[in-house]
N, C-alpha and C. Protein backbone atom coordinates (compact mmCIF):
# COMPACT_ATOMS: atom_id res chain seq x y z
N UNK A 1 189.86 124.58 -70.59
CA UNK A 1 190.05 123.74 -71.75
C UNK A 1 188.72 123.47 -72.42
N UNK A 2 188.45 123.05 -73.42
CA UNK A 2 187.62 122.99 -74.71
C UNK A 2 187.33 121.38 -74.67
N UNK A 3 186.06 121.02 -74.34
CA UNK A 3 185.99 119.93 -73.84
C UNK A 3 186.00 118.90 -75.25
N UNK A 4 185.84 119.97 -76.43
CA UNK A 4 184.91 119.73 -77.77
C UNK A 4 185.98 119.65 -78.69
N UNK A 5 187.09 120.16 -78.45
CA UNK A 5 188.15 120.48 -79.91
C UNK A 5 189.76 119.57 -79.34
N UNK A 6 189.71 118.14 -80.74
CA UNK A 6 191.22 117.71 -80.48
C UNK A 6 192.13 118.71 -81.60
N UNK A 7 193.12 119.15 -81.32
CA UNK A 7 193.95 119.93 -81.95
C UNK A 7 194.73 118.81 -83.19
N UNK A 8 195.01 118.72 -84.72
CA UNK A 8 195.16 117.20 -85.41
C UNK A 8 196.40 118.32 -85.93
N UNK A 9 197.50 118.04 -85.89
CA UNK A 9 199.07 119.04 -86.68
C UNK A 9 199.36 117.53 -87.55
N UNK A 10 198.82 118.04 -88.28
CA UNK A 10 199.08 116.70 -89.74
C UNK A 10 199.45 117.20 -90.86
N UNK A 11 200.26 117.41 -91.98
CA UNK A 11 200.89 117.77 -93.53
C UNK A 11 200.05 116.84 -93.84
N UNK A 12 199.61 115.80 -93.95
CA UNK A 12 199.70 115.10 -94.75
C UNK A 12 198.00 114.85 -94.65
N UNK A 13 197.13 115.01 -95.74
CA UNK A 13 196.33 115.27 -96.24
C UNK A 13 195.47 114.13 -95.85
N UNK A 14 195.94 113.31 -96.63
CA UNK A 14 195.18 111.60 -96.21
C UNK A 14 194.79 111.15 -94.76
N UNK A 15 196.13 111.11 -94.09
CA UNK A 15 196.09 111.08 -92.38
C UNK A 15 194.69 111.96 -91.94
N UNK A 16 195.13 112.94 -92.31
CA UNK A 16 193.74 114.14 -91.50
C UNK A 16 192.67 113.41 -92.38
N UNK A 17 192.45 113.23 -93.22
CA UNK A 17 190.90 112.74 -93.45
C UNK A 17 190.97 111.21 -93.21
N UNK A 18 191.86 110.58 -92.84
CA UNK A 18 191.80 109.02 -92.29
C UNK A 18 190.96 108.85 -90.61
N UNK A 19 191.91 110.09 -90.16
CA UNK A 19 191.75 110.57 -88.46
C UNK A 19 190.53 111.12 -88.17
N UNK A 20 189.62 111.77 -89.44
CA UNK A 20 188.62 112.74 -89.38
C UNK A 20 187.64 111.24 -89.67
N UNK A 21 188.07 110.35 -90.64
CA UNK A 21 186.85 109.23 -90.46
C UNK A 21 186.76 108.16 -89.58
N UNK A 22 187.44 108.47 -89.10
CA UNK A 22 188.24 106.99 -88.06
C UNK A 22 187.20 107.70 -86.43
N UNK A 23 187.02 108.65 -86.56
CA UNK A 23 186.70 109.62 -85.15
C UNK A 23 184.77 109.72 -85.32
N UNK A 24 184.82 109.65 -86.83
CA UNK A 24 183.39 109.63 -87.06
C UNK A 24 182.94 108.34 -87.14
N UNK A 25 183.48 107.72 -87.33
CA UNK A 25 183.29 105.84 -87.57
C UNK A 25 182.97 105.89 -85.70
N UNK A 26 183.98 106.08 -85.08
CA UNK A 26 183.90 105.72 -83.38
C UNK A 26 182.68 106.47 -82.57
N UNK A 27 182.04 107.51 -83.61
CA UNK A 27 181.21 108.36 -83.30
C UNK A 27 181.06 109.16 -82.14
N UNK A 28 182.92 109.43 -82.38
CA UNK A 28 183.13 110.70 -81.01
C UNK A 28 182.63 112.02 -81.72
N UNK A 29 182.13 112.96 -80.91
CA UNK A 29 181.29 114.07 -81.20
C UNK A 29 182.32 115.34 -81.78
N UNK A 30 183.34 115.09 -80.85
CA UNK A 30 184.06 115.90 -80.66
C UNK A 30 185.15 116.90 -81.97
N UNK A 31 184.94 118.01 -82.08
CA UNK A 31 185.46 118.43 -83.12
C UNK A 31 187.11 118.59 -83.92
N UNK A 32 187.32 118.09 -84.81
CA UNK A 32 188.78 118.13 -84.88
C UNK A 32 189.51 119.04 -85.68
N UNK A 33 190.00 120.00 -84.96
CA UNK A 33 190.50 121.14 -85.91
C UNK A 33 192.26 120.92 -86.23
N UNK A 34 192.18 120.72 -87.39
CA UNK A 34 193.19 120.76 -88.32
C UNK A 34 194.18 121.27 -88.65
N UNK A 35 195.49 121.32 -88.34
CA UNK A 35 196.50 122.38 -88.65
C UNK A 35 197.67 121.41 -89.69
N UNK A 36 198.08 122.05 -90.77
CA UNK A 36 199.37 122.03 -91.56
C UNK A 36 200.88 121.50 -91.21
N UNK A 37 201.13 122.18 -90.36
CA UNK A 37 202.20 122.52 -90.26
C UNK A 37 202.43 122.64 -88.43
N UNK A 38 203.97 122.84 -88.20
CA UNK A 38 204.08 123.49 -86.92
C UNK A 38 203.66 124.86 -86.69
N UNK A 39 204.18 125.36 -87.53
CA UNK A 39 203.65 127.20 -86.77
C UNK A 39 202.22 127.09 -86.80
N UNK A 40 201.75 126.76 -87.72
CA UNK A 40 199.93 126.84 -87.43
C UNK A 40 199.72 126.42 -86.25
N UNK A 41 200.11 125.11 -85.84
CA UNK A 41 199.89 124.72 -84.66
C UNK A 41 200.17 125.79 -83.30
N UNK A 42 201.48 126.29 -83.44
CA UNK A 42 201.50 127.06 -82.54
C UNK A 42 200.70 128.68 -82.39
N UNK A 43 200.52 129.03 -83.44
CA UNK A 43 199.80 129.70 -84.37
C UNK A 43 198.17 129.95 -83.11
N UNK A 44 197.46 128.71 -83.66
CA UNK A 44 196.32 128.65 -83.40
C UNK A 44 196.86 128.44 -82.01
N UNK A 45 197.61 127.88 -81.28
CA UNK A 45 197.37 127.33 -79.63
C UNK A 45 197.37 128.75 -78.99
N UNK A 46 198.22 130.00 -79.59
CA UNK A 46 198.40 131.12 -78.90
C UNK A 46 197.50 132.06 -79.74
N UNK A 47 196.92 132.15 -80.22
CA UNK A 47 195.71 133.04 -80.82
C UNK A 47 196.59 134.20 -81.55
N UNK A 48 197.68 133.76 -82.87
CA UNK A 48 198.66 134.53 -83.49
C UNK A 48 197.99 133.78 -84.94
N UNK A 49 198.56 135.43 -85.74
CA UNK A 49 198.43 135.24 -87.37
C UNK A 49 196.53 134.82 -87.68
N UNK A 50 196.71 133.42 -88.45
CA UNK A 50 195.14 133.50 -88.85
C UNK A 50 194.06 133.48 -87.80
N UNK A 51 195.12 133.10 -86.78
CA UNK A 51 193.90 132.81 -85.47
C UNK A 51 193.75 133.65 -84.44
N UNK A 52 194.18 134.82 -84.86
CA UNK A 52 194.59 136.43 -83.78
C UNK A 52 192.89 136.53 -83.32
N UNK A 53 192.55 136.53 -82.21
CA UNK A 53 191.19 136.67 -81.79
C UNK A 53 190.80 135.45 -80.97
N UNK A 54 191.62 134.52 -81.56
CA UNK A 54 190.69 133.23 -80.62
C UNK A 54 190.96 133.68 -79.16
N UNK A 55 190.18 132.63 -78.14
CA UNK A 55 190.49 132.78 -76.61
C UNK A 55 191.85 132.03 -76.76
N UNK A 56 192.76 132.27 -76.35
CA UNK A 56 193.94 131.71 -75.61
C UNK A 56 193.37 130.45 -74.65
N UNK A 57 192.38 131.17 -73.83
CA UNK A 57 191.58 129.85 -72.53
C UNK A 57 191.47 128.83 -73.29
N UNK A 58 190.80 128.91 -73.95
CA UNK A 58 190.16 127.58 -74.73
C UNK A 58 190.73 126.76 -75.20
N UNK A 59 191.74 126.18 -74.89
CA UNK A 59 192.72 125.20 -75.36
C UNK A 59 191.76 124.10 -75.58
N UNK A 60 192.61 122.97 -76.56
CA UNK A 60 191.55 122.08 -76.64
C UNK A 60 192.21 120.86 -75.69
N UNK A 61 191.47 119.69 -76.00
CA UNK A 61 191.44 118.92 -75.01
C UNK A 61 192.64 117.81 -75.03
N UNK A 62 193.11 117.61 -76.46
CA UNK A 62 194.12 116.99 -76.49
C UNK A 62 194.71 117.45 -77.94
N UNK A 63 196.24 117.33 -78.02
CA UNK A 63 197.23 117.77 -79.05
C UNK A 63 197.42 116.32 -80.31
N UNK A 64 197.13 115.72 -81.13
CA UNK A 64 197.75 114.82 -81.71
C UNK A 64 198.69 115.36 -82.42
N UNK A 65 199.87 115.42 -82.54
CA UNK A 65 200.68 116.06 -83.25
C UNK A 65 201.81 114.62 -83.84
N UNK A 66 201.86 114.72 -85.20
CA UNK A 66 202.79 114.19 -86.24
C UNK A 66 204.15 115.00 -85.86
N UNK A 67 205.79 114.23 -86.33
CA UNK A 67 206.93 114.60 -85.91
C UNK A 67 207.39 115.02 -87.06
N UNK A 68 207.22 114.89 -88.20
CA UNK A 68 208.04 115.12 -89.66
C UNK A 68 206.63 116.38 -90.12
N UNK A 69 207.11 117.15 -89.72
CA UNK A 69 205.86 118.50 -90.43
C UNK A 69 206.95 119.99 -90.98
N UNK A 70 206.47 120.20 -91.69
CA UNK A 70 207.03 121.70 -92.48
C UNK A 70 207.10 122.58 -91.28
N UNK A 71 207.96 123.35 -91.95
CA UNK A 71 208.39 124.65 -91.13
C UNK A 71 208.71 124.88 -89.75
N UNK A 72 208.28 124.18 -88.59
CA UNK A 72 208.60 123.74 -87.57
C UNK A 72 208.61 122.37 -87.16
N UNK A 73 209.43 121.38 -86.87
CA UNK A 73 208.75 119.91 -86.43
C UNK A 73 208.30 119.88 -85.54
N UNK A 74 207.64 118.71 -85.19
CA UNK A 74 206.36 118.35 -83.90
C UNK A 74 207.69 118.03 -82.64
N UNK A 75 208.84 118.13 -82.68
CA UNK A 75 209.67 118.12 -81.67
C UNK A 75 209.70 119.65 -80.96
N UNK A 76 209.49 120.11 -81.86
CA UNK A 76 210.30 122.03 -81.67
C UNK A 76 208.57 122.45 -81.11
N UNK A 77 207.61 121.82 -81.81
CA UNK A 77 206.44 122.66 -81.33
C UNK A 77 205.76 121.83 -80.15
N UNK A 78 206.44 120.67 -79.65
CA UNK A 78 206.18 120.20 -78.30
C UNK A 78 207.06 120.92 -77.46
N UNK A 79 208.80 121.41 -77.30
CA UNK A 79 209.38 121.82 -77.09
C UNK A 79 208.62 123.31 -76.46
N UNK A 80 208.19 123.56 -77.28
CA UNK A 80 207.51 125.02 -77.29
C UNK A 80 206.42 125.01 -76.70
N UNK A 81 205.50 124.03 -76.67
CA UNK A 81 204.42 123.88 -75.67
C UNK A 81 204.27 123.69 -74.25
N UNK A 82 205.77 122.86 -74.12
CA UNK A 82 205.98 122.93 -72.52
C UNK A 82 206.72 124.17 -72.19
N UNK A 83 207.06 124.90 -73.13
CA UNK A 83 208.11 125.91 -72.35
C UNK A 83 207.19 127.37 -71.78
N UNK A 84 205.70 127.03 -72.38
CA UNK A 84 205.06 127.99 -72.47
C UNK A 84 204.06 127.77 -71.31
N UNK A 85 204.01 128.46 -70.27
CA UNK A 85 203.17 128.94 -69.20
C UNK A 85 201.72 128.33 -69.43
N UNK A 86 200.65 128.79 -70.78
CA UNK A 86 199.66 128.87 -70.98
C UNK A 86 199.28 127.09 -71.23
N UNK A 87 200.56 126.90 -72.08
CA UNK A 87 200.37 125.23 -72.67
C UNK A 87 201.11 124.14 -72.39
N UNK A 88 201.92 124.57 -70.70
CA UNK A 88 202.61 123.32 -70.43
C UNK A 88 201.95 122.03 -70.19
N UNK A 89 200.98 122.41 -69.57
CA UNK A 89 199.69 121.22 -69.36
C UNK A 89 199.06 120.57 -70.11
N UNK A 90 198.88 121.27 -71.74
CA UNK A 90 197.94 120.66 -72.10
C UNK A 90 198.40 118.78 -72.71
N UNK A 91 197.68 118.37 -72.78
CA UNK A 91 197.61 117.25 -72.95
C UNK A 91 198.37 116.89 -74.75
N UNK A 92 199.76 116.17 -74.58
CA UNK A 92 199.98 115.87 -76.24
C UNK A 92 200.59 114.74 -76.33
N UNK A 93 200.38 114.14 -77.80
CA UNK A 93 200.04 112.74 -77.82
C UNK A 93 200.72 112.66 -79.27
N UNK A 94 201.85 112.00 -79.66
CA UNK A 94 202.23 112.15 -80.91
C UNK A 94 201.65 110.52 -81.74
N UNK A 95 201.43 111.25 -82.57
CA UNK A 95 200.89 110.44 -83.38
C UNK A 95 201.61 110.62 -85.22
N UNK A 96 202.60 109.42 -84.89
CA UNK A 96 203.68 109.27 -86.43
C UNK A 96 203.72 108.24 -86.58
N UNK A 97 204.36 107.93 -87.87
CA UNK A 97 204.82 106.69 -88.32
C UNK A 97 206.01 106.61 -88.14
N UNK A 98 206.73 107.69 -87.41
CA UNK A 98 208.27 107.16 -87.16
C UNK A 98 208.48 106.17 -86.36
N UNK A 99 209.38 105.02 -86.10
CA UNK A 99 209.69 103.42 -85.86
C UNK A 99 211.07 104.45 -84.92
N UNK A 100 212.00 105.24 -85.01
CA UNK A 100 213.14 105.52 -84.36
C UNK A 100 213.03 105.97 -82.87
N UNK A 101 213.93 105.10 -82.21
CA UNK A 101 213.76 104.79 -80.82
C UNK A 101 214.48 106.35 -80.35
N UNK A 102 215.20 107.42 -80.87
CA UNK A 102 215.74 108.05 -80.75
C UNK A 102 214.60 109.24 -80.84
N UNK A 103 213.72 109.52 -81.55
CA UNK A 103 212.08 110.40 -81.31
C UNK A 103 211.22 109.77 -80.36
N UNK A 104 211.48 108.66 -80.30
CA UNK A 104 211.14 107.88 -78.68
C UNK A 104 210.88 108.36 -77.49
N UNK A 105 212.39 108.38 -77.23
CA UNK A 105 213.21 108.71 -76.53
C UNK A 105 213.19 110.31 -76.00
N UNK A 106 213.17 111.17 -77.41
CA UNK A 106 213.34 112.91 -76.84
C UNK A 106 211.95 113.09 -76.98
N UNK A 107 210.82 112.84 -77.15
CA UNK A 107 209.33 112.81 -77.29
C UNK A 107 209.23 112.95 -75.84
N UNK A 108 209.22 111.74 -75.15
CA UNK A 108 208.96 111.95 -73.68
C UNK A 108 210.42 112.51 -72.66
N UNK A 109 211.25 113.16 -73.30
CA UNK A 109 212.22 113.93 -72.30
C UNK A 109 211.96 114.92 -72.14
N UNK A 110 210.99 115.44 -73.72
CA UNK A 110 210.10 117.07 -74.11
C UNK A 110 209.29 116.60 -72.98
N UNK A 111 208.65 115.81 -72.45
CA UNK A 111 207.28 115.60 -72.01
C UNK A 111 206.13 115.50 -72.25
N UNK A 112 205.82 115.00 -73.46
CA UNK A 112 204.63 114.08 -74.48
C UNK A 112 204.19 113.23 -72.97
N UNK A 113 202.69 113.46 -73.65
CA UNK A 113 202.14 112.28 -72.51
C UNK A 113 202.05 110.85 -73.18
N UNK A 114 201.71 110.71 -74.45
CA UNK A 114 201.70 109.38 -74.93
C UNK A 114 202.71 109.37 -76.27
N UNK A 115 202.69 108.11 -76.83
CA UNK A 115 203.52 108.38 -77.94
C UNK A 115 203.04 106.90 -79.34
N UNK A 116 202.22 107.55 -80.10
CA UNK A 116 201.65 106.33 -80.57
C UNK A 116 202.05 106.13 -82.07
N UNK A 117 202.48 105.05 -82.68
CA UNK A 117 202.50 104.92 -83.97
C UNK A 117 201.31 104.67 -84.86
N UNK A 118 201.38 105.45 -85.80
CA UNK A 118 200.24 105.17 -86.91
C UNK A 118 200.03 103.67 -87.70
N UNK A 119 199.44 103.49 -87.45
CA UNK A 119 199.01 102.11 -88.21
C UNK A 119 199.05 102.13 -89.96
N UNK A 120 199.27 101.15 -90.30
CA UNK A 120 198.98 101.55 -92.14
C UNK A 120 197.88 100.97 -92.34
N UNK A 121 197.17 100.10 -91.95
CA UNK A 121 196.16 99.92 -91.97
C UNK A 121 194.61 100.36 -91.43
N UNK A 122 193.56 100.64 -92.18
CA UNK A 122 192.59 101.78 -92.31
C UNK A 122 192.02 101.15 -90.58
N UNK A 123 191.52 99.76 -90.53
CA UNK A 123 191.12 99.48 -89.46
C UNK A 123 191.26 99.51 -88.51
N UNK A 124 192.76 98.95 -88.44
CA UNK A 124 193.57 99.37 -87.46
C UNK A 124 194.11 100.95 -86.93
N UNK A 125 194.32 101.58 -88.18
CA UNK A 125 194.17 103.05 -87.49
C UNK A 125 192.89 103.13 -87.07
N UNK A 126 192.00 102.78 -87.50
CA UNK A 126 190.32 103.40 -86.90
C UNK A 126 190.53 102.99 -85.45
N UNK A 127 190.32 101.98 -85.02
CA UNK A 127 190.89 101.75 -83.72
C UNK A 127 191.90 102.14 -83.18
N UNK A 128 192.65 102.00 -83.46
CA UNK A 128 193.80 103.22 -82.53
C UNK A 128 193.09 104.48 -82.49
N UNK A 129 192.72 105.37 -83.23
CA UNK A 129 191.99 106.54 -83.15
C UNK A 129 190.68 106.55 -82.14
N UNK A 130 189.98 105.47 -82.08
CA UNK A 130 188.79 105.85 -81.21
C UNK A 130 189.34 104.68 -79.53
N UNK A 131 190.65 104.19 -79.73
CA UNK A 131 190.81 104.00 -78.27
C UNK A 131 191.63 105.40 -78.01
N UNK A 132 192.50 106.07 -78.61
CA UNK A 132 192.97 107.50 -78.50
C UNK A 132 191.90 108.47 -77.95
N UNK A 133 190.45 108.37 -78.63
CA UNK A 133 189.32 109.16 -78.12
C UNK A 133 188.86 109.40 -77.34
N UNK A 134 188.50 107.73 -76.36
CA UNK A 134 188.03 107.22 -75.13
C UNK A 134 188.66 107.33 -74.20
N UNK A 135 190.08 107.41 -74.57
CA UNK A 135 191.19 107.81 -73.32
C UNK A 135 190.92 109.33 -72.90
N UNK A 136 191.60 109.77 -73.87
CA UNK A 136 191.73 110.92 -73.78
C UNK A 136 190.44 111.99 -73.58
N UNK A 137 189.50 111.74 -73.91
CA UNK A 137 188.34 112.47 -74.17
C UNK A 137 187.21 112.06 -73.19
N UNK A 138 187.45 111.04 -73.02
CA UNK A 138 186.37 110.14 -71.72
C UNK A 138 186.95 110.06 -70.29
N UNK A 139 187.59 109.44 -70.45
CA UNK A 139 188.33 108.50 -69.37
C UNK A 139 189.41 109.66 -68.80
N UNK A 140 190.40 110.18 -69.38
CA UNK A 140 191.21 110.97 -68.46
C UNK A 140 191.17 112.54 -68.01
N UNK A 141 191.02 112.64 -66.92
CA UNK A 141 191.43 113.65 -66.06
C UNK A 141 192.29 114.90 -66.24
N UNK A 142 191.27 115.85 -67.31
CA UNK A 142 192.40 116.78 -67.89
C UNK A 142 193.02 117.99 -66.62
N UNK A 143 194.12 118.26 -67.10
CA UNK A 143 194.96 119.14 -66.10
C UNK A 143 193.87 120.48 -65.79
N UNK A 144 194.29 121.00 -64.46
CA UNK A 144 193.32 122.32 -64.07
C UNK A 144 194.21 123.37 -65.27
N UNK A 145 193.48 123.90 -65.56
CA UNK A 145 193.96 125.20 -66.14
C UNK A 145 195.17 125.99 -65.81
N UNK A 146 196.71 126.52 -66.36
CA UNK A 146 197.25 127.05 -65.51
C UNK A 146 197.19 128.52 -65.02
């Protein structure tokens, strides 16, 4: 795993540069590469389409993935992350504004390790984002490789 790269599956334009200042405000080092959509996401995790070449190894260190995204949702591409040998382990953490106890609910039946709501507020997301950092990036114990 990629001690350096959080994986951010965000549409939504604002979020990714909210998440991208919120991470620089907390002055985690760590790089955040950006994806669109679901297939990008899956895209880049398996080294397919724009990202044909990357290492497969190099997973990054943690997934934030949004649930309402184009072309695949963050249900189908968590779905798909555990079903997959290379990326059942890796570490994912949804990060939406959905309130429904029912994405709740199938979030961690997929097997999401955390499940966090977005804040609407800038501060308050900044903090949620850099205690998201410290957890995940400091503090926890990423899985051995499979």
């Amino acid at each position: 795993m990629n001690s350096r790269v959080v994986l951010l599956v965000e549409d939504d334009a604002s979020d990714v540069e909210l998440t991208k200042r919120a991470s620089a405000k907390a002055q985690m080092p760590d790089a955040i590469v950006a994806v669109e959509d679901g297939q990008e996401a899956l895209d880049y995790l398996h080294a397919r389409g724009a990202y044909l070449g990357r290492d497969t190894a190099d997973l990054p260190t943690v997934v934030l993935l949004d649930l309402k995204l184009p072309k695949i949702d963050g249900l189908e591409v968590l779905r798909r992350i555990r079903s997959a040998e290379a990326t059942r382990r890796l570490p994912v953490v949804i990060l939406t504004s959905s309130r429904e106890e029912r994405d709740v609910g199938t979030s961690y039946d997929l097997g999401v390790n955390s499940y966090t709501r977005k804040p609407v507020d800038f501060a308050q997301f900044a903090d949620a984002i850099r205690h998201l950092g410290i957890y995940w990036l400091v503090i926890n114990e990423p899985p051995p490789t499979a």
